[in-house]
PDBML (XML) file of the C-alpha atoms, coordinates in Angstrom:
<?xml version="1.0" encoding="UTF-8" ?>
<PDBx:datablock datablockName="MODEL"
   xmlns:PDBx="http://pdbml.pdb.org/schema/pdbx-v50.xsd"
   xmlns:xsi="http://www.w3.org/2001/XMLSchema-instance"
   xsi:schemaLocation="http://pdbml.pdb.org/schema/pdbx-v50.xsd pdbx-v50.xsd">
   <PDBx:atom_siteCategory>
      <PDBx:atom_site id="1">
         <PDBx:B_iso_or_equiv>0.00</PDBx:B_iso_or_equiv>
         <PDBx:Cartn_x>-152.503</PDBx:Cartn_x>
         <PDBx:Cartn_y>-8.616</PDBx:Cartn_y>
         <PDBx:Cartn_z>-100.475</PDBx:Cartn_z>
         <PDBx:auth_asym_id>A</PDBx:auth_asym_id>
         <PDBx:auth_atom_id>CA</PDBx:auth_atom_id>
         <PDBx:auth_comp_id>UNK</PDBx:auth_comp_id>
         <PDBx:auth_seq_id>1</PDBx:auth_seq_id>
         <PDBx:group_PDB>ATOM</PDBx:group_PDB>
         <PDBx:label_alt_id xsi:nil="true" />
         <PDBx:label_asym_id>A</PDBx:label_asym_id>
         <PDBx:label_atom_id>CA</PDBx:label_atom_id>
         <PDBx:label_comp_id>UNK</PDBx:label_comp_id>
         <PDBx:label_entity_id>1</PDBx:label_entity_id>
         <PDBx:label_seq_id>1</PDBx:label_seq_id>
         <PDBx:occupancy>1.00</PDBx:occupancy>
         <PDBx:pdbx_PDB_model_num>1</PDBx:pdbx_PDB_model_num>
         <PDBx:type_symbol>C</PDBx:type_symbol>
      </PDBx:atom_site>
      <PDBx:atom_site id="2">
         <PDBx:B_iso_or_equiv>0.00</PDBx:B_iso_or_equiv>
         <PDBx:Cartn_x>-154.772</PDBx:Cartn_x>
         <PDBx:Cartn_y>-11.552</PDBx:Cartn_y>
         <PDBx:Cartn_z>-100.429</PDBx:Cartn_z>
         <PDBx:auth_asym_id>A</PDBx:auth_asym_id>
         <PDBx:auth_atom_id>CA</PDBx:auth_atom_id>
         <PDBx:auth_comp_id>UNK</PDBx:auth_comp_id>
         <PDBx:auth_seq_id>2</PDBx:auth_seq_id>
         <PDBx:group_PDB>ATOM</PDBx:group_PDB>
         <PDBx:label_alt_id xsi:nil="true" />
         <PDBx:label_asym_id>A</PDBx:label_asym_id>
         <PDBx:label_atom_id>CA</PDBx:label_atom_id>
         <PDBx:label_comp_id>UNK</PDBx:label_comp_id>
         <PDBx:label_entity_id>1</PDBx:label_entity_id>
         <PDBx:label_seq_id>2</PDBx:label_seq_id>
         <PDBx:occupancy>1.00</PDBx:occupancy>
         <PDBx:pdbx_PDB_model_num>1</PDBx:pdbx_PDB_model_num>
         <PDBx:type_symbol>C</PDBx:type_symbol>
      </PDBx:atom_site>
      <PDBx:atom_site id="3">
         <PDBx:B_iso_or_equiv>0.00</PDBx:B_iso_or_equiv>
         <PDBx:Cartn_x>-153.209</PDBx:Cartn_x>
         <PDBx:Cartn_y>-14.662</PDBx:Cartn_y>
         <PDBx:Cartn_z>-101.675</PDBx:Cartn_z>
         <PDBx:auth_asym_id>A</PDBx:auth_asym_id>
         <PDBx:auth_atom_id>CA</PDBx:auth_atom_id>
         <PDBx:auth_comp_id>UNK</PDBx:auth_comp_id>
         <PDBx:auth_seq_id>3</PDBx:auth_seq_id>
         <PDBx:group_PDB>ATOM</PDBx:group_PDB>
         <PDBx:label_alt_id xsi:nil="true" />
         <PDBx:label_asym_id>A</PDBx:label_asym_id>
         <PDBx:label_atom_id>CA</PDBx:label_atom_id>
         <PDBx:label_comp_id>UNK</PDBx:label_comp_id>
         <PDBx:label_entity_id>1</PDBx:label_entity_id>
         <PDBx:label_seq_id>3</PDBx:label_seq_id>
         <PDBx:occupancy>1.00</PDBx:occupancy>
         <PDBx:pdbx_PDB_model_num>1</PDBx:pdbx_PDB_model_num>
         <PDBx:type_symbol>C</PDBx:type_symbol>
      </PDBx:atom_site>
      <PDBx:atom_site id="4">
         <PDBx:B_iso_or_equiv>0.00</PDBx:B_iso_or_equiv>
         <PDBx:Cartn_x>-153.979</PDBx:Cartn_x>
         <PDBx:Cartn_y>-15.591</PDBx:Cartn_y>
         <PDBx:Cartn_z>-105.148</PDBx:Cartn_z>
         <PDBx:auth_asym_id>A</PDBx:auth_asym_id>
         <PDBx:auth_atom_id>CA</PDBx:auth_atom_id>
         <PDBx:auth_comp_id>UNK</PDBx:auth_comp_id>
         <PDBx:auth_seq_id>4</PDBx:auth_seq_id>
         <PDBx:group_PDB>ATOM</PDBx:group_PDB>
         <PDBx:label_alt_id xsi:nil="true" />
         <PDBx:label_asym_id>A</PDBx:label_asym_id>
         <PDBx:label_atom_id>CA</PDBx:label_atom_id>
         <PDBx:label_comp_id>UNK</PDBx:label_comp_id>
         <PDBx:label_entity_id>1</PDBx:label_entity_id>
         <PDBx:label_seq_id>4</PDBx:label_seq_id>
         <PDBx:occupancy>1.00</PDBx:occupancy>
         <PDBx:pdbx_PDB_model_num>1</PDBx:pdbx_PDB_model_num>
         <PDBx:type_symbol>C</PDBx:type_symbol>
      </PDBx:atom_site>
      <PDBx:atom_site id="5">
         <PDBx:B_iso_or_equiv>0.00</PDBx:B_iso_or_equiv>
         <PDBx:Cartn_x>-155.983</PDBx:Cartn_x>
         <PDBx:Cartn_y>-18.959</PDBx:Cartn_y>
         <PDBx:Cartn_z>-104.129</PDBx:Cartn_z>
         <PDBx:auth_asym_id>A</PDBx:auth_asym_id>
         <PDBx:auth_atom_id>CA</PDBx:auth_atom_id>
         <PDBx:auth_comp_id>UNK</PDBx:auth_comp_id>
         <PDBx:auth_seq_id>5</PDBx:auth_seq_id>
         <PDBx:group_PDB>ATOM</PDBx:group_PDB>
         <PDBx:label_alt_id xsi:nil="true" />
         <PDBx:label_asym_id>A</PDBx:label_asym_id>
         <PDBx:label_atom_id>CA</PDBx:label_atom_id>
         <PDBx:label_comp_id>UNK</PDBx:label_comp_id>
         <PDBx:label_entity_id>1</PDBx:label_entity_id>
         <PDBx:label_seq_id>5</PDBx:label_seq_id>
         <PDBx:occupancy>1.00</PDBx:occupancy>
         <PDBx:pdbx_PDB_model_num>1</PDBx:pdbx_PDB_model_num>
         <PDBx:type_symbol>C</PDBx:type_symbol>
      </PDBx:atom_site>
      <PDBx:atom_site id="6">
         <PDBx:B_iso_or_equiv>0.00</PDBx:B_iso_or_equiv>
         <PDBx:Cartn_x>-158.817</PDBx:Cartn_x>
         <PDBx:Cartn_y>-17.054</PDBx:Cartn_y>
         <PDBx:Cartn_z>-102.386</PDBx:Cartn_z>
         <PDBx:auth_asym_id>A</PDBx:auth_asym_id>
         <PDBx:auth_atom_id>CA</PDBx:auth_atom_id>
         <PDBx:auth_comp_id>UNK</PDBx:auth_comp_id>
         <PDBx:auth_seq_id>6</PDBx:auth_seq_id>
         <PDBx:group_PDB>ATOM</PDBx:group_PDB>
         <PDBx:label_alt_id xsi:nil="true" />
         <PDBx:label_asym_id>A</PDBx:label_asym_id>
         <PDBx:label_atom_id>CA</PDBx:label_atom_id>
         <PDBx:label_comp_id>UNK</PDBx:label_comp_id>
         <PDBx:label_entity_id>1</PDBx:label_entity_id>
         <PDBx:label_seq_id>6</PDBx:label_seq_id>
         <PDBx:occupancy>1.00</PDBx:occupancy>
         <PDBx:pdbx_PDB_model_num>1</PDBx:pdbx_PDB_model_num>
         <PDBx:type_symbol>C</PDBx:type_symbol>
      </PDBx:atom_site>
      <PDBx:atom_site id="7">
         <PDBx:B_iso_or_equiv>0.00</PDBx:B_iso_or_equiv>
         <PDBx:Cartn_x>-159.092</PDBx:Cartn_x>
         <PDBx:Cartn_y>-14.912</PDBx:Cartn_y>
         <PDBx:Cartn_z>-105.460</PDBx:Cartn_z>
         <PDBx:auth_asym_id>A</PDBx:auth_asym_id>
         <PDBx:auth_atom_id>CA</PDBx:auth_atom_id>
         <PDBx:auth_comp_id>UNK</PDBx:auth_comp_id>
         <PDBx:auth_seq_id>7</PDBx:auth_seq_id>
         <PDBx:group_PDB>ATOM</PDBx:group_PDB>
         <PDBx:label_alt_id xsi:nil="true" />
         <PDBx:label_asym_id>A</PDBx:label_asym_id>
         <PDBx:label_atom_id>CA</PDBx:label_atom_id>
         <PDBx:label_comp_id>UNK</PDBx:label_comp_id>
         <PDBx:label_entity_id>1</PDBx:label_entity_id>
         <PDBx:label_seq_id>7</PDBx:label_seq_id>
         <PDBx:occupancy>1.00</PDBx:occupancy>
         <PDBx:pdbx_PDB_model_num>1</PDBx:pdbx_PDB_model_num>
         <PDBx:type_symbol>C</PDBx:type_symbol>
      </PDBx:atom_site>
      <PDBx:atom_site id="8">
         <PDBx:B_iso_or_equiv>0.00</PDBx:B_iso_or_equiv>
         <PDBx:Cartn_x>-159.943</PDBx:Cartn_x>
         <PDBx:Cartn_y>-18.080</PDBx:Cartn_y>
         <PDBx:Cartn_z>-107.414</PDBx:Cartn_z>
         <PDBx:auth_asym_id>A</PDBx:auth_asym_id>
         <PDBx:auth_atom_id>CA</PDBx:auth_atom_id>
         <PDBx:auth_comp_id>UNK</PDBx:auth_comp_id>
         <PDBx:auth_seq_id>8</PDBx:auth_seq_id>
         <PDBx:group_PDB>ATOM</PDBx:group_PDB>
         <PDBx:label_alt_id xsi:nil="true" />
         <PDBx:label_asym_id>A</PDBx:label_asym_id>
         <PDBx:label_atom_id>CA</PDBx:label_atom_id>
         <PDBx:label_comp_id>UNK</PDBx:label_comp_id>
         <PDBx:label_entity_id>1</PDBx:label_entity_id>
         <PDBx:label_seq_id>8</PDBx:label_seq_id>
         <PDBx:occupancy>1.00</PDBx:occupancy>
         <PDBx:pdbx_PDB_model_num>1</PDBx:pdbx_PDB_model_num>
         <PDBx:type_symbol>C</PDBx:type_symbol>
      </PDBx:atom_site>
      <PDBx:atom_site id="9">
         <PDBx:B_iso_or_equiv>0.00</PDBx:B_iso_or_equiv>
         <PDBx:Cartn_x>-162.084</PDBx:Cartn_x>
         <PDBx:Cartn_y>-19.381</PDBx:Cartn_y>
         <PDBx:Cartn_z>-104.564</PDBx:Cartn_z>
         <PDBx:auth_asym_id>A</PDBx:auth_asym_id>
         <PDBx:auth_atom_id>CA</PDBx:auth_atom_id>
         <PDBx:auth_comp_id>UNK</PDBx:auth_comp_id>
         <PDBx:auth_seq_id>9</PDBx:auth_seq_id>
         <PDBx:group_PDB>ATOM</PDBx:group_PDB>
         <PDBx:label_alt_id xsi:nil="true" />
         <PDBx:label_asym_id>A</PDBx:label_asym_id>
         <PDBx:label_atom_id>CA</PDBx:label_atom_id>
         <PDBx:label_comp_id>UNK</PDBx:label_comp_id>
         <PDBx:label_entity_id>1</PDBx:label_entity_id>
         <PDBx:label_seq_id>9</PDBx:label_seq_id>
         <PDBx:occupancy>1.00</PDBx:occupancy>
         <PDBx:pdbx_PDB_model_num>1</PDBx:pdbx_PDB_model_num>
         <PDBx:type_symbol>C</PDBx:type_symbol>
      </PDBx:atom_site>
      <PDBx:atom_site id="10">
         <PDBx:B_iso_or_equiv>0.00</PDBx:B_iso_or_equiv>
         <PDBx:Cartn_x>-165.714</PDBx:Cartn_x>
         <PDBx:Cartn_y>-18.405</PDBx:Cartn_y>
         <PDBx:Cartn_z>-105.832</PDBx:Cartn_z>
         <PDBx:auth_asym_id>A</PDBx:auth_asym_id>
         <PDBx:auth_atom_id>CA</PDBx:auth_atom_id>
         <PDBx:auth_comp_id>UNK</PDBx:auth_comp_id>
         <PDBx:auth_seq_id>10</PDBx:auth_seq_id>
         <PDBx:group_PDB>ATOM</PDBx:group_PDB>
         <PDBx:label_alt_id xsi:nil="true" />
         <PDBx:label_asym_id>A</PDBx:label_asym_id>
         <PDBx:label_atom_id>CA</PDBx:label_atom_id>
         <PDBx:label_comp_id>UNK</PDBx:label_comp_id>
         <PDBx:label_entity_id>1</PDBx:label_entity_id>
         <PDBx:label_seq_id>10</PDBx:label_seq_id>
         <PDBx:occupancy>1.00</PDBx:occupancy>
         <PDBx:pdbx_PDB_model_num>1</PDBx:pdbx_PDB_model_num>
         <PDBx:type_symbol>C</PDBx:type_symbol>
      </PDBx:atom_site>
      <PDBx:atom_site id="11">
         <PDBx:B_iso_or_equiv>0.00</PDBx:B_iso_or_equiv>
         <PDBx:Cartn_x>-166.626</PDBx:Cartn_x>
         <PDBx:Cartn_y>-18.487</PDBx:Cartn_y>
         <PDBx:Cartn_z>-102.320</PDBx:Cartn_z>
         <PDBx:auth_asym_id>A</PDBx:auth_asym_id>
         <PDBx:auth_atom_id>CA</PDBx:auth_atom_id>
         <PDBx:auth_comp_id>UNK</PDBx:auth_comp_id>
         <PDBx:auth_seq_id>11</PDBx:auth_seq_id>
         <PDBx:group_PDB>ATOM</PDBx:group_PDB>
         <PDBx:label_alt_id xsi:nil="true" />
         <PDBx:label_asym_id>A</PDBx:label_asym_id>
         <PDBx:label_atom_id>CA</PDBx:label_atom_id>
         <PDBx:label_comp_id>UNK</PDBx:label_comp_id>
         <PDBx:label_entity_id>1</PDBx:label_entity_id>
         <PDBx:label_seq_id>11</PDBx:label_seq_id>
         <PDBx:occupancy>1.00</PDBx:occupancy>
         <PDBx:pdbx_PDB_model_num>1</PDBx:pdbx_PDB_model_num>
         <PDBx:type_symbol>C</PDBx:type_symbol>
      </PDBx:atom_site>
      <PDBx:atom_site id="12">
         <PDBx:B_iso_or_equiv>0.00</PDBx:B_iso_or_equiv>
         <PDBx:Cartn_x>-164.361</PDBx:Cartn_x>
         <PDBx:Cartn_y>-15.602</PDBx:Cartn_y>
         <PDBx:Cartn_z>-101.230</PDBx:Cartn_z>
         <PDBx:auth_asym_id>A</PDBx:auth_asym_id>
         <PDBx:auth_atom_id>CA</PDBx:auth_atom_id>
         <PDBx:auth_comp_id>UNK</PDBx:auth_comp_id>
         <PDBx:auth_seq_id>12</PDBx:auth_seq_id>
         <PDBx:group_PDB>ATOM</PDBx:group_PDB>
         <PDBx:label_alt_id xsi:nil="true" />
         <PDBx:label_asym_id>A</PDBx:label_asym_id>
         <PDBx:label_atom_id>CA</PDBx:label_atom_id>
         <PDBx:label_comp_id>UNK</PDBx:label_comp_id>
         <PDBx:label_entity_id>1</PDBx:label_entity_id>
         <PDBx:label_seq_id>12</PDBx:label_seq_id>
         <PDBx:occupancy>1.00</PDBx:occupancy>
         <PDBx:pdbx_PDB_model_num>1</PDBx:pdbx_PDB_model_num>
         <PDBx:type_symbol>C</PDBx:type_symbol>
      </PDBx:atom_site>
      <PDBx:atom_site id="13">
         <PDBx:B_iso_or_equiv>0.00</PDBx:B_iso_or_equiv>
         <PDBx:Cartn_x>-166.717</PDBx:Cartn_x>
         <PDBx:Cartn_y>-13.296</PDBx:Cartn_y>
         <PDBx:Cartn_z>-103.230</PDBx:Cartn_z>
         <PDBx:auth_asym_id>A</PDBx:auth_asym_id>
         <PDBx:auth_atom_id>CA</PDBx:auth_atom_id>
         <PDBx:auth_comp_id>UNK</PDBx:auth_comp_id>
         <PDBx:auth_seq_id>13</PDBx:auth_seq_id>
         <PDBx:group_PDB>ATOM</PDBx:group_PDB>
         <PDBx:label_alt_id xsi:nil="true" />
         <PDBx:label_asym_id>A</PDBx:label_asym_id>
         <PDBx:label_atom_id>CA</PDBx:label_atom_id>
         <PDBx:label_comp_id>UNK</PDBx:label_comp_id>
         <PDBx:label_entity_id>1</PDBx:label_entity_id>
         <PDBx:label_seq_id>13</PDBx:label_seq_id>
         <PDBx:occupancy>1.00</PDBx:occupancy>
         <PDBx:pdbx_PDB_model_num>1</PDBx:pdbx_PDB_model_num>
         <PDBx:type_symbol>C</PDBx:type_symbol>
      </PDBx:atom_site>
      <PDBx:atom_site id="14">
         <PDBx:B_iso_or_equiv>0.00</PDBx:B_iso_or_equiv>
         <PDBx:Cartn_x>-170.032</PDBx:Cartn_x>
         <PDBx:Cartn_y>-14.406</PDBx:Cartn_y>
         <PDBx:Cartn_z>-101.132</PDBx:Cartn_z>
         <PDBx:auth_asym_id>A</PDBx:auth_asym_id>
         <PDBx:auth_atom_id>CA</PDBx:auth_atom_id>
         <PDBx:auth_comp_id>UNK</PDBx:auth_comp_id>
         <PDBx:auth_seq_id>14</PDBx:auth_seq_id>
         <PDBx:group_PDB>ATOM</PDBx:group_PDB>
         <PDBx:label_alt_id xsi:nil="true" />
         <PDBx:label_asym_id>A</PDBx:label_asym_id>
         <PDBx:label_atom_id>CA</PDBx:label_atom_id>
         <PDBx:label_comp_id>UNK</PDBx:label_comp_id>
         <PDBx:label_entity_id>1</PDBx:label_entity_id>
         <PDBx:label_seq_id>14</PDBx:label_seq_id>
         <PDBx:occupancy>1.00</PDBx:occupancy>
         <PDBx:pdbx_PDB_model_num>1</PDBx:pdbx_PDB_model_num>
         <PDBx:type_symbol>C</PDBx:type_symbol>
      </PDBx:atom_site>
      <PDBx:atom_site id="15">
         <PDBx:B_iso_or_equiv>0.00</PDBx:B_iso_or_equiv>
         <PDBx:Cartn_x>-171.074</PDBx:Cartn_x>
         <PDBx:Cartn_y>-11.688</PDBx:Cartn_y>
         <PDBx:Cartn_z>-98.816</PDBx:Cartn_z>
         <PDBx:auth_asym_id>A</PDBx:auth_asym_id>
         <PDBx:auth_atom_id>CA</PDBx:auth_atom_id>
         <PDBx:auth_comp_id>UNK</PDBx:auth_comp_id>
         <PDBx:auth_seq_id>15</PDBx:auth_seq_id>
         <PDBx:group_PDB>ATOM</PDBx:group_PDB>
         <PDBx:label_alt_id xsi:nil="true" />
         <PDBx:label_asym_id>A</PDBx:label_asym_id>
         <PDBx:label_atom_id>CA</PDBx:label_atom_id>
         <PDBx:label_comp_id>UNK</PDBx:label_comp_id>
         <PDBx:label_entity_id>1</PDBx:label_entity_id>
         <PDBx:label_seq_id>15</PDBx:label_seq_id>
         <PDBx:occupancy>1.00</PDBx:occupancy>
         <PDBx:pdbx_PDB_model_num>1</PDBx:pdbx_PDB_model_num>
         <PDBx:type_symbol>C</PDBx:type_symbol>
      </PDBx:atom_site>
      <PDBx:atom_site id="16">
         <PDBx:B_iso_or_equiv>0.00</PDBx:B_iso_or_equiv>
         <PDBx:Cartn_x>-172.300</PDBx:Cartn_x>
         <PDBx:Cartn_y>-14.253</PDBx:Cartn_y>
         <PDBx:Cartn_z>-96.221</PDBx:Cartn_z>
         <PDBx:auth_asym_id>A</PDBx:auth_asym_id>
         <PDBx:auth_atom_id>CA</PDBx:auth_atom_id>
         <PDBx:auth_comp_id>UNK</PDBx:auth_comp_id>
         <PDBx:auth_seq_id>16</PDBx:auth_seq_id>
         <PDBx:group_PDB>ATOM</PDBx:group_PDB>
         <PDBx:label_alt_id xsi:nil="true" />
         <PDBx:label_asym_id>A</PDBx:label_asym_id>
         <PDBx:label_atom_id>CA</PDBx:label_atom_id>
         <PDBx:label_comp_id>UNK</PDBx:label_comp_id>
         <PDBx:label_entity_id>1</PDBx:label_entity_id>
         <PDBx:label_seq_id>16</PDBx:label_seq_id>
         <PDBx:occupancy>1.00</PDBx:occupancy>
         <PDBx:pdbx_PDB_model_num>1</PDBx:pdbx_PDB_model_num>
         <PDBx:type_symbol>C</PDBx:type_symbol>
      </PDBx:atom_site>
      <PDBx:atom_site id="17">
         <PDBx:B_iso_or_equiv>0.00</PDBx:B_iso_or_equiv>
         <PDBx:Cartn_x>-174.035</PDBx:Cartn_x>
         <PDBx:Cartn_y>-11.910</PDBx:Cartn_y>
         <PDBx:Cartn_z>-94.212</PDBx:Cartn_z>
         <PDBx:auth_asym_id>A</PDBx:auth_asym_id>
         <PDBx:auth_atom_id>CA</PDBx:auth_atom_id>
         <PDBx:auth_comp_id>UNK</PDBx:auth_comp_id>
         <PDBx:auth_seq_id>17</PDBx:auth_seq_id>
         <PDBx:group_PDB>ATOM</PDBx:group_PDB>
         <PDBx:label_alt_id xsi:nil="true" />
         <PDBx:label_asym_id>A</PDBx:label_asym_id>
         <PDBx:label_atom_id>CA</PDBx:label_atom_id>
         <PDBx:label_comp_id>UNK</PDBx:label_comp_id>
         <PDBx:label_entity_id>1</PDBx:label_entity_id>
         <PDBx:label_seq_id>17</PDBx:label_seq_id>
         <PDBx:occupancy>1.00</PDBx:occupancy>
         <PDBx:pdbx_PDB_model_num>1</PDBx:pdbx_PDB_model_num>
         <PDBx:type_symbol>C</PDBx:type_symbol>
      </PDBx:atom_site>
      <PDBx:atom_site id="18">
         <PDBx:B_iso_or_equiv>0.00</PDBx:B_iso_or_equiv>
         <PDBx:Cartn_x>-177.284</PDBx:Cartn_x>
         <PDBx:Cartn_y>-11.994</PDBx:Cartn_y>
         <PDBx:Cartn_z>-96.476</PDBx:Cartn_z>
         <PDBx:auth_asym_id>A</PDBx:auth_asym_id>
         <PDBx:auth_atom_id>CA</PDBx:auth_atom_id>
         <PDBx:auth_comp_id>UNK</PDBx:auth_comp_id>
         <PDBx:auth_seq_id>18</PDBx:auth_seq_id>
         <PDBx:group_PDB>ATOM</PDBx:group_PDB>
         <PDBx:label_alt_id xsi:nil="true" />
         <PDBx:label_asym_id>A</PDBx:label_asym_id>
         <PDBx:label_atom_id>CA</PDBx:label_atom_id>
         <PDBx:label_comp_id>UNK</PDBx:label_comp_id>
         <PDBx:label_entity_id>1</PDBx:label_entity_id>
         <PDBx:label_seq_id>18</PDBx:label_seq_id>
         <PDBx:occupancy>1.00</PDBx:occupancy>
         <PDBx:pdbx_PDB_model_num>1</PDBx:pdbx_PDB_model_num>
         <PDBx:type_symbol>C</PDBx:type_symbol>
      </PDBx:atom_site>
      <PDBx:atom_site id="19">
         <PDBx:B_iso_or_equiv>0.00</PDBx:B_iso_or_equiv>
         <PDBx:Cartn_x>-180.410</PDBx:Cartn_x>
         <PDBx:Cartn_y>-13.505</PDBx:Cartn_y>
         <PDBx:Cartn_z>-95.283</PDBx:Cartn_z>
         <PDBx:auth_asym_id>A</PDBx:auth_asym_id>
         <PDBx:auth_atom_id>CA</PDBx:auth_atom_id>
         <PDBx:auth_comp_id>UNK</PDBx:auth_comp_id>
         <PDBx:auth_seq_id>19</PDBx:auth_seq_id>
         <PDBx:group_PDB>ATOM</PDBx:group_PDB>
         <PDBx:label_alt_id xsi:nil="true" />
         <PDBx:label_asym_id>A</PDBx:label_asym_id>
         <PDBx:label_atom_id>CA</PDBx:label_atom_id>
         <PDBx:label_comp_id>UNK</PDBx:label_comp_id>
         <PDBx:label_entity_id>1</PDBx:label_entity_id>
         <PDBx:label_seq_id>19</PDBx:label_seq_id>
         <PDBx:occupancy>1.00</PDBx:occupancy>
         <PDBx:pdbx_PDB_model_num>1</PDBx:pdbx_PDB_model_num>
         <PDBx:type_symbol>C</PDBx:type_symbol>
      </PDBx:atom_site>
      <PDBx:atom_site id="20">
         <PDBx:B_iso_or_equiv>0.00</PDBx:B_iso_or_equiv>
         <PDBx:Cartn_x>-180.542</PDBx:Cartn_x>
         <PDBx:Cartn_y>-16.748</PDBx:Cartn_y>
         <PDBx:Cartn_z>-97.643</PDBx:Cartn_z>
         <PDBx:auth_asym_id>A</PDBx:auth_asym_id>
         <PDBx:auth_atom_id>CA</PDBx:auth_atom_id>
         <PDBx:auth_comp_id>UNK</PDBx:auth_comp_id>
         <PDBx:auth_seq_id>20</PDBx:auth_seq_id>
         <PDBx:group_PDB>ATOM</PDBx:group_PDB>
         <PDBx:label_alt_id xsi:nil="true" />
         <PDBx:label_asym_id>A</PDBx:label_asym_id>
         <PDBx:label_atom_id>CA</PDBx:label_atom_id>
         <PDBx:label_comp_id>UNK</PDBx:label_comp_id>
         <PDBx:label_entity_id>1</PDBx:label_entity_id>
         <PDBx:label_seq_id>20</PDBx:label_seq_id>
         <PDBx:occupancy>1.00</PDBx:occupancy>
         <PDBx:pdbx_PDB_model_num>1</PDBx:pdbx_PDB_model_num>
         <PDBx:type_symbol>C</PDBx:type_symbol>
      </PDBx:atom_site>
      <PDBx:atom_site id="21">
         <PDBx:B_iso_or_equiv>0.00</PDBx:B_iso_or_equiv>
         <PDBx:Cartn_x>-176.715</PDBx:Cartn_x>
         <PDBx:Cartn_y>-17.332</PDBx:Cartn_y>
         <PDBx:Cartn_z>-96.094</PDBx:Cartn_z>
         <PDBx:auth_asym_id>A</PDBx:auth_asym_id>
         <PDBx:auth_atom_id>CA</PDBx:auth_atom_id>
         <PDBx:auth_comp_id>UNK</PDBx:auth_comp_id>
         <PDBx:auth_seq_id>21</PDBx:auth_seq_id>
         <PDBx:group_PDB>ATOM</PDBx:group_PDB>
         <PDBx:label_alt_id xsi:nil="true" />
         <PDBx:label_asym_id>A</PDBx:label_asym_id>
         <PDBx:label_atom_id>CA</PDBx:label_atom_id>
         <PDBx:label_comp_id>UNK</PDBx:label_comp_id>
         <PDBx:label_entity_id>1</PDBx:label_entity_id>
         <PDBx:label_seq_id>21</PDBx:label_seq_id>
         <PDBx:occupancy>1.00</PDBx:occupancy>
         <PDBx:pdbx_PDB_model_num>1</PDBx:pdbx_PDB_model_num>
         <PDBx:type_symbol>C</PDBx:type_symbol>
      </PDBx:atom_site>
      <PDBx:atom_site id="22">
         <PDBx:B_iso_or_equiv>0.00</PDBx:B_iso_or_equiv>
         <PDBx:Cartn_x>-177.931</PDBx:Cartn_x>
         <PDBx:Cartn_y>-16.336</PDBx:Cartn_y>
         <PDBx:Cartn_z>-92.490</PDBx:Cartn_z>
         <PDBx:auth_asym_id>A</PDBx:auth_asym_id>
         <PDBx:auth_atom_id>CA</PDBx:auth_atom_id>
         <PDBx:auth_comp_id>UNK</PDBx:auth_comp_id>
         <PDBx:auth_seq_id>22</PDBx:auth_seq_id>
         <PDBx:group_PDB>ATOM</PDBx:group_PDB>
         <PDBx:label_alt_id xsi:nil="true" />
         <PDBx:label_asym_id>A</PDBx:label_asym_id>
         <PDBx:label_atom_id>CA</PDBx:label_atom_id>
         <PDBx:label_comp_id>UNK</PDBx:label_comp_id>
         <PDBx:label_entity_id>1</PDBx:label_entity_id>
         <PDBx:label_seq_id>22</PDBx:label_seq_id>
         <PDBx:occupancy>1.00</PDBx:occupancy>
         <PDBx:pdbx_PDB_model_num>1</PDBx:pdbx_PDB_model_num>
         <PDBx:type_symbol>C</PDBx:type_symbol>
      </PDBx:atom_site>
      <PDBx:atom_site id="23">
         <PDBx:B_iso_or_equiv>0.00</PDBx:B_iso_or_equiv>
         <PDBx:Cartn_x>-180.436</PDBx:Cartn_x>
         <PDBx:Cartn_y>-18.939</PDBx:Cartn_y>
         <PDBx:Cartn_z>-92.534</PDBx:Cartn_z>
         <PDBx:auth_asym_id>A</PDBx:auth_asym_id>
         <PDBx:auth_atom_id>CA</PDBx:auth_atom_id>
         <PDBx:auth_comp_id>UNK</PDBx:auth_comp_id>
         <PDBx:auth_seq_id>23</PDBx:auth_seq_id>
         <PDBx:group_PDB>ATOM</PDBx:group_PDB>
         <PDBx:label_alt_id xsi:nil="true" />
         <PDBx:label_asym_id>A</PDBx:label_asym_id>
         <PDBx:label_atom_id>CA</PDBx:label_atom_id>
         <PDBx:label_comp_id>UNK</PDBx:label_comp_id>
         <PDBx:label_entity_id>1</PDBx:label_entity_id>
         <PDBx:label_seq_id>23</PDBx:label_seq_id>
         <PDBx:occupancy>1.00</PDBx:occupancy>
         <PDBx:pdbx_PDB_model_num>1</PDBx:pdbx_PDB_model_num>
         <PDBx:type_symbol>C</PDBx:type_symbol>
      </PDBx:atom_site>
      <PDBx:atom_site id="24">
         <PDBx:B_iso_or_equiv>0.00</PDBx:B_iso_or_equiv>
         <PDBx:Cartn_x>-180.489</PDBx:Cartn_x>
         <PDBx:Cartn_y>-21.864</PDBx:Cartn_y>
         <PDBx:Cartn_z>-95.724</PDBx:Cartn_z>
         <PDBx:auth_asym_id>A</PDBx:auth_asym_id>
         <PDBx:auth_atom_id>CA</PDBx:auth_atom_id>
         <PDBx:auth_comp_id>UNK</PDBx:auth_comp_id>
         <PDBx:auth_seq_id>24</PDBx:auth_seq_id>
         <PDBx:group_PDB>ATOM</PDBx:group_PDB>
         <PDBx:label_alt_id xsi:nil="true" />
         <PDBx:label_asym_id>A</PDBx:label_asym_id>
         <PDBx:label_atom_id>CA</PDBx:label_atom_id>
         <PDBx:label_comp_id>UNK</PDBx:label_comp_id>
         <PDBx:label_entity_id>1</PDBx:label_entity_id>
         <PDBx:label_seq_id>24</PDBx:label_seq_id>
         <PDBx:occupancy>1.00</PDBx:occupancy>
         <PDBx:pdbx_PDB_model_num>1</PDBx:pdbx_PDB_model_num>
         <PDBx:type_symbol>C</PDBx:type_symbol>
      </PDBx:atom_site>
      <PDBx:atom_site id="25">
         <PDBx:B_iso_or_equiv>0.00</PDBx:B_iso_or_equiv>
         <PDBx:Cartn_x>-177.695</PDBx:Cartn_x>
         <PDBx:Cartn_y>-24.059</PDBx:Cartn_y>
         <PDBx:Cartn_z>-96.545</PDBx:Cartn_z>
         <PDBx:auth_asym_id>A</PDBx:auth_asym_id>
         <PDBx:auth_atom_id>CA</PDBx:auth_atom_id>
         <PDBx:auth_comp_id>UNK</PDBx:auth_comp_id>
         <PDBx:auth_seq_id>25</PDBx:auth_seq_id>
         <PDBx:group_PDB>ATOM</PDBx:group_PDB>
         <PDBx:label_alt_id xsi:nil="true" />
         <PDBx:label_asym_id>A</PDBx:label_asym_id>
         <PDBx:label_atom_id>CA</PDBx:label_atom_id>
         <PDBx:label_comp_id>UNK</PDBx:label_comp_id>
         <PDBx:label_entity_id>1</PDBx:label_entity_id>
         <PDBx:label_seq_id>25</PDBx:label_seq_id>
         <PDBx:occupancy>1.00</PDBx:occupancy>
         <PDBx:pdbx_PDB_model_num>1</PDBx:pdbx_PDB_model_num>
         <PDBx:type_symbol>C</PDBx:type_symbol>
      </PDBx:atom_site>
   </PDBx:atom_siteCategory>
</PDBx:datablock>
């Protein structure tokens, strides 16, 4: 069910709770 233009969105495939993305830019 999730729109086609997060599937493109290389972002949507980050798992953002890892350390570097807990704490760098």
């Amino acid at each position: 069910e999730i729109p086609p233009a997060f599937r493109n969105d290389k972002d949507a495939r980050i798992n953002t709770t890892q350390w570097r993305y807990l704490l760098l830019p």
